[in-house]
N, C-alpha and C. Protein backbone atom coordinates (compact mmCIF):
# COMPACT_ATOMS: atom_id res chain seq x y z
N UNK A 1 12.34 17.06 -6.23
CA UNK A 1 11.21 16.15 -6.37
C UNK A 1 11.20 15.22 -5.16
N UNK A 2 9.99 14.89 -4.85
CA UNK A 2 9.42 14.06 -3.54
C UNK A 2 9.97 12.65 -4.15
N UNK A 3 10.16 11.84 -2.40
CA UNK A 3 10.49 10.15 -3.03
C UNK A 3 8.95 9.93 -3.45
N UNK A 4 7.69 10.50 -3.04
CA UNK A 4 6.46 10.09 -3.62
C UNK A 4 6.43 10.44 -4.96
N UNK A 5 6.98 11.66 -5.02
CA UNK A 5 6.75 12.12 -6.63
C UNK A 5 7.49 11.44 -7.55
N UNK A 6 8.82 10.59 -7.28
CA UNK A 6 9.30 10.00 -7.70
C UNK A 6 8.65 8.99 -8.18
N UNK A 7 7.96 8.21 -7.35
CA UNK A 7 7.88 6.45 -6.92
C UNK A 7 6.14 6.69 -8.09
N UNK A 8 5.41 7.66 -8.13
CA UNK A 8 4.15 8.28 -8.87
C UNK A 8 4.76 8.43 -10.13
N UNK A 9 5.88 8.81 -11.01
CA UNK A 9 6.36 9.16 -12.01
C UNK A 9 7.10 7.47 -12.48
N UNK A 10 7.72 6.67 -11.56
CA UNK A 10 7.75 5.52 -11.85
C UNK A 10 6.95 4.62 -12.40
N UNK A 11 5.82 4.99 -11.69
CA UNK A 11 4.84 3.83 -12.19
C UNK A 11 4.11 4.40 -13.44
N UNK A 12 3.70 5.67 -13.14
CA UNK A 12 3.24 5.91 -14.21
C UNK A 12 4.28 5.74 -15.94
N UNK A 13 5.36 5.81 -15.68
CA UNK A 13 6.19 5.26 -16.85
C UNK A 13 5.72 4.04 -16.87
N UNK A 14 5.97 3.10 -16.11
CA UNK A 14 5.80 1.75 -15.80
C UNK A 14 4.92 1.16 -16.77
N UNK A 15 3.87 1.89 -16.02
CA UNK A 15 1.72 1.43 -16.89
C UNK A 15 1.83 2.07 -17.91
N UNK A 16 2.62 3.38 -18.63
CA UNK A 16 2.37 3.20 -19.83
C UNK A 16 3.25 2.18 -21.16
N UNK A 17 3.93 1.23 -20.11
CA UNK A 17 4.83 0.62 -21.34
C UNK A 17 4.59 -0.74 -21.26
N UNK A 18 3.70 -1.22 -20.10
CA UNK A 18 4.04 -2.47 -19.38
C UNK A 18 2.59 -2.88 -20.58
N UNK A 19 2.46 -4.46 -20.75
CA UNK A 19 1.37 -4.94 -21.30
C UNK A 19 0.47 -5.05 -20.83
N UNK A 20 -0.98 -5.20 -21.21
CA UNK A 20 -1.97 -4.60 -20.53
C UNK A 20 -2.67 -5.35 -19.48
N UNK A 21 -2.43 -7.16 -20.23
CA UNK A 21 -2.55 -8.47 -19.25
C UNK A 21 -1.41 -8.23 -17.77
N UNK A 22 -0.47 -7.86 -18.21
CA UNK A 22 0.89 -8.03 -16.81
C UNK A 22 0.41 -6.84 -15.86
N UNK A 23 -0.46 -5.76 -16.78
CA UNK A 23 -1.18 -4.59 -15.49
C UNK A 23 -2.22 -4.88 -14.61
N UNK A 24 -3.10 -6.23 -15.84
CA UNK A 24 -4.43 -6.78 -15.67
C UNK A 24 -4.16 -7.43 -13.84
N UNK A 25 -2.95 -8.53 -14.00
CA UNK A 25 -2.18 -9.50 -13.08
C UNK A 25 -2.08 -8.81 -11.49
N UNK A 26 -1.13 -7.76 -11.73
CA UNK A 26 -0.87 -6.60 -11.17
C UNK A 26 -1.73 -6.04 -10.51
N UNK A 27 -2.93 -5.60 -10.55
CA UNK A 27 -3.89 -4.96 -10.07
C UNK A 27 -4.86 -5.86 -9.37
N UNK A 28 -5.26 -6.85 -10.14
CA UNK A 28 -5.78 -8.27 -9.00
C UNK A 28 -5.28 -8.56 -8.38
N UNK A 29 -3.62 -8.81 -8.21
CA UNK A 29 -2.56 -9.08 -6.90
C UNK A 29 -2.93 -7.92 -5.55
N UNK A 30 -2.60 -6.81 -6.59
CA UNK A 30 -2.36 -5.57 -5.17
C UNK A 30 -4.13 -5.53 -4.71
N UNK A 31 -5.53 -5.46 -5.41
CA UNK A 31 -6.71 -5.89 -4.95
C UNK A 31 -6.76 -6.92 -3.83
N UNK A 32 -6.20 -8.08 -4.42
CA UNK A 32 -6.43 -9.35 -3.66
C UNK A 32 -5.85 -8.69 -1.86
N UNK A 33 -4.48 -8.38 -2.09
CA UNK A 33 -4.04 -8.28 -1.13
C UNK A 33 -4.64 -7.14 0.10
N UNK A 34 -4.94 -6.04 -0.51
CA UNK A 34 -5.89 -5.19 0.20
C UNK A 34 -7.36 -5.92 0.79
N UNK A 35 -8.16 -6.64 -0.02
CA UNK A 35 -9.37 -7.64 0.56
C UNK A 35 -8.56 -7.90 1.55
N UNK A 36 -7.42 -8.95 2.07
CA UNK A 36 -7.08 -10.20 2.52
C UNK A 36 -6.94 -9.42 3.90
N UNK A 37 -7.14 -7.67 4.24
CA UNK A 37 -6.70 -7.24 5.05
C UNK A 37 -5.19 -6.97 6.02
N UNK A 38 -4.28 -7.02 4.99
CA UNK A 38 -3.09 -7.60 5.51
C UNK A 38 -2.99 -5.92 5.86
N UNK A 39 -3.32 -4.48 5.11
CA UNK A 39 -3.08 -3.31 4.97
C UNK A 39 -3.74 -3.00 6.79
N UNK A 40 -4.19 -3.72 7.31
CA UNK A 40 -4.88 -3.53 9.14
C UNK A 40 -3.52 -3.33 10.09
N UNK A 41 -2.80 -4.15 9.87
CA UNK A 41 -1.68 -4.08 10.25
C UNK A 41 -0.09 -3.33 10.54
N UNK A 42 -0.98 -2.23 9.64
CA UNK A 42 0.36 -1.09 9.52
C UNK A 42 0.38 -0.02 10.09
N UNK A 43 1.49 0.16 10.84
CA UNK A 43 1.56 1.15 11.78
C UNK A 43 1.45 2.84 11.11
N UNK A 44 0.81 3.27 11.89
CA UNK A 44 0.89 4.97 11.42
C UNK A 44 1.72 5.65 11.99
N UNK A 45 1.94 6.61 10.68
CA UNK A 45 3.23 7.83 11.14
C UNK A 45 3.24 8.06 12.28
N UNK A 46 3.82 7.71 13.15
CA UNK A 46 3.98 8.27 14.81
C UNK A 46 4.08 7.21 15.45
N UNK A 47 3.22 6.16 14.99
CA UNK A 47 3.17 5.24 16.11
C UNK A 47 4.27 4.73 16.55
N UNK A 48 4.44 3.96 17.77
CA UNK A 48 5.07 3.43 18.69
C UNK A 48 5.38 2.13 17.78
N UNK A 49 6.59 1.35 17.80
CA UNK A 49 6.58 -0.19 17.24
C UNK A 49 6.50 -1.19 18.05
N UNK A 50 5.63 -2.23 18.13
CA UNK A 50 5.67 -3.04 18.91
C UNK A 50 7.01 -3.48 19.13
N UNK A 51 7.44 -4.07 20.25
CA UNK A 51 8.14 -5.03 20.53
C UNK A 51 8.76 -6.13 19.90
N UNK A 52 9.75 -6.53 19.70
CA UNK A 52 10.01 -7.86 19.08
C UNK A 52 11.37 -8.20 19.13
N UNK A 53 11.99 -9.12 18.81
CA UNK A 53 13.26 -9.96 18.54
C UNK A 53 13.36 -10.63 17.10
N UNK A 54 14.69 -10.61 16.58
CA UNK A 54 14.98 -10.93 15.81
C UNK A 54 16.26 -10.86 15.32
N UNK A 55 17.07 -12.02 14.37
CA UNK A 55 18.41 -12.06 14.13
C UNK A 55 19.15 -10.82 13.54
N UNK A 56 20.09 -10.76 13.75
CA UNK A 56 20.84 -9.71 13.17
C UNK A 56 21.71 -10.18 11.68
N UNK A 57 22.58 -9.26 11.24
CA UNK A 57 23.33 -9.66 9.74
C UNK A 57 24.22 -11.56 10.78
N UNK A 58 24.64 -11.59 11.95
CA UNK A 58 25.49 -11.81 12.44
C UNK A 58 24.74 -13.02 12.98
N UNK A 59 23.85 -13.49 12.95
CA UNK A 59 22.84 -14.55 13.66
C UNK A 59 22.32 -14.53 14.89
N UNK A 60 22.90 -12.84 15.84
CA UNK A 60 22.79 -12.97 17.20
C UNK A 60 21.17 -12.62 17.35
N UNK A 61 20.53 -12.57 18.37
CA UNK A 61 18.99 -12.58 18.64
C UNK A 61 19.12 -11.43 19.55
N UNK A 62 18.67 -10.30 18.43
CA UNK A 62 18.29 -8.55 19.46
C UNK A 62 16.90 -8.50 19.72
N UNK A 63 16.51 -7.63 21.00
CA UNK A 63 15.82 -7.53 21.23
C UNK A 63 15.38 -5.90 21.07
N UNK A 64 14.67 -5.41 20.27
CA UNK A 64 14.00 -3.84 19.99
C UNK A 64 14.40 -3.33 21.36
N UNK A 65 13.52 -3.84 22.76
CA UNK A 65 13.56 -3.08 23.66
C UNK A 65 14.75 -2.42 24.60
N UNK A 66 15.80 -3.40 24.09
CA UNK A 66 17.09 -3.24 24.40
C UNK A 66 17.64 -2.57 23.61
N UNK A 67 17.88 -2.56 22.66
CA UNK A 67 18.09 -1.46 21.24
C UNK A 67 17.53 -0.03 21.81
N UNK A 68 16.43 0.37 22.11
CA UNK A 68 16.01 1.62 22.49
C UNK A 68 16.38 2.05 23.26
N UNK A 69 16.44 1.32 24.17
CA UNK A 69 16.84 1.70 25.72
C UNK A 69 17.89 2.11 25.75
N UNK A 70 19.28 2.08 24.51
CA UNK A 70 20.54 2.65 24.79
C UNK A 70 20.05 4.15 23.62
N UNK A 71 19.63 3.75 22.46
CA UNK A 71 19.91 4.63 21.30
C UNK A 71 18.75 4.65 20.17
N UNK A 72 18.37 5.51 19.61
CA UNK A 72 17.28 5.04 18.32
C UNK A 72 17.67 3.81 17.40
N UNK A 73 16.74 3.29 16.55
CA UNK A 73 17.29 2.07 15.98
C UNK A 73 16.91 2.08 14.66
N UNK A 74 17.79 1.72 13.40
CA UNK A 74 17.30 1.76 12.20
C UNK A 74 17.18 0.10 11.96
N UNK A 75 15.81 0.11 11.58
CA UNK A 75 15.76 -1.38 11.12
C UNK A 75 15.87 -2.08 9.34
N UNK A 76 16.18 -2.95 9.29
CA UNK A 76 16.71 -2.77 7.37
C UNK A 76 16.67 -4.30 7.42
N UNK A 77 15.89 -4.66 6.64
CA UNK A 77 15.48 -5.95 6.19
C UNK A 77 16.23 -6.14 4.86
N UNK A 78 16.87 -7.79 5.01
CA UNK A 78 17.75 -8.17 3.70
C UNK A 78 16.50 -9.14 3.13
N UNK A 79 16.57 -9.07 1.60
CA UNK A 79 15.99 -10.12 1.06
C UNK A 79 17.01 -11.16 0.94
N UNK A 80 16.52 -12.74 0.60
CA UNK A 80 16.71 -13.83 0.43
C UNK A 80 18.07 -13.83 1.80
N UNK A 81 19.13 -15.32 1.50
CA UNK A 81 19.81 -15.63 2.06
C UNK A 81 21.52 -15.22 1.12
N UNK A 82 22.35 -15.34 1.73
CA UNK A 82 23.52 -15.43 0.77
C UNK A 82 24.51 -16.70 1.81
């Protein structure tokens, strides 16, 4: 099974158990956010990534273009702080 077919079988469990107001919530959020155009912004399969800097686990300040220039780069975003 696909991670899509997966992540499609999730939700659909999801919406059939979830209450119908918390789907109501849910669907005006992910609406709202599609209007607000934030979805303009996302790169397509292939594309190139812009440029940028940013801290590492370690606080140091990398730069993408330097990252490439030796090796491919996996990027992995932590939520919150610890």
């Amino acid at each position: 099974m696909s991670l899509q077919d997966q992540l499609d079988a999730l939700k659909t469990n999801f919406e059939s158990k979830a209450p119908k107001e918390a789907l109501d919530v849910m669907h005006r959020a992910t609406d709202d956010l599609r209007k607000s155009g934030i979805l303009n912004g996302i790169l397509n399969l292939g594309a190139k990534i812009p440029d940028f800097s940013l801290k590492n686990a370690k606080g140091t300040m990398c730069h993408s273009k330097d990252i490439l220039s030796e090796s491919p780069m996996i990027l992995t975003f932590y939520r919150g702080k610890w």
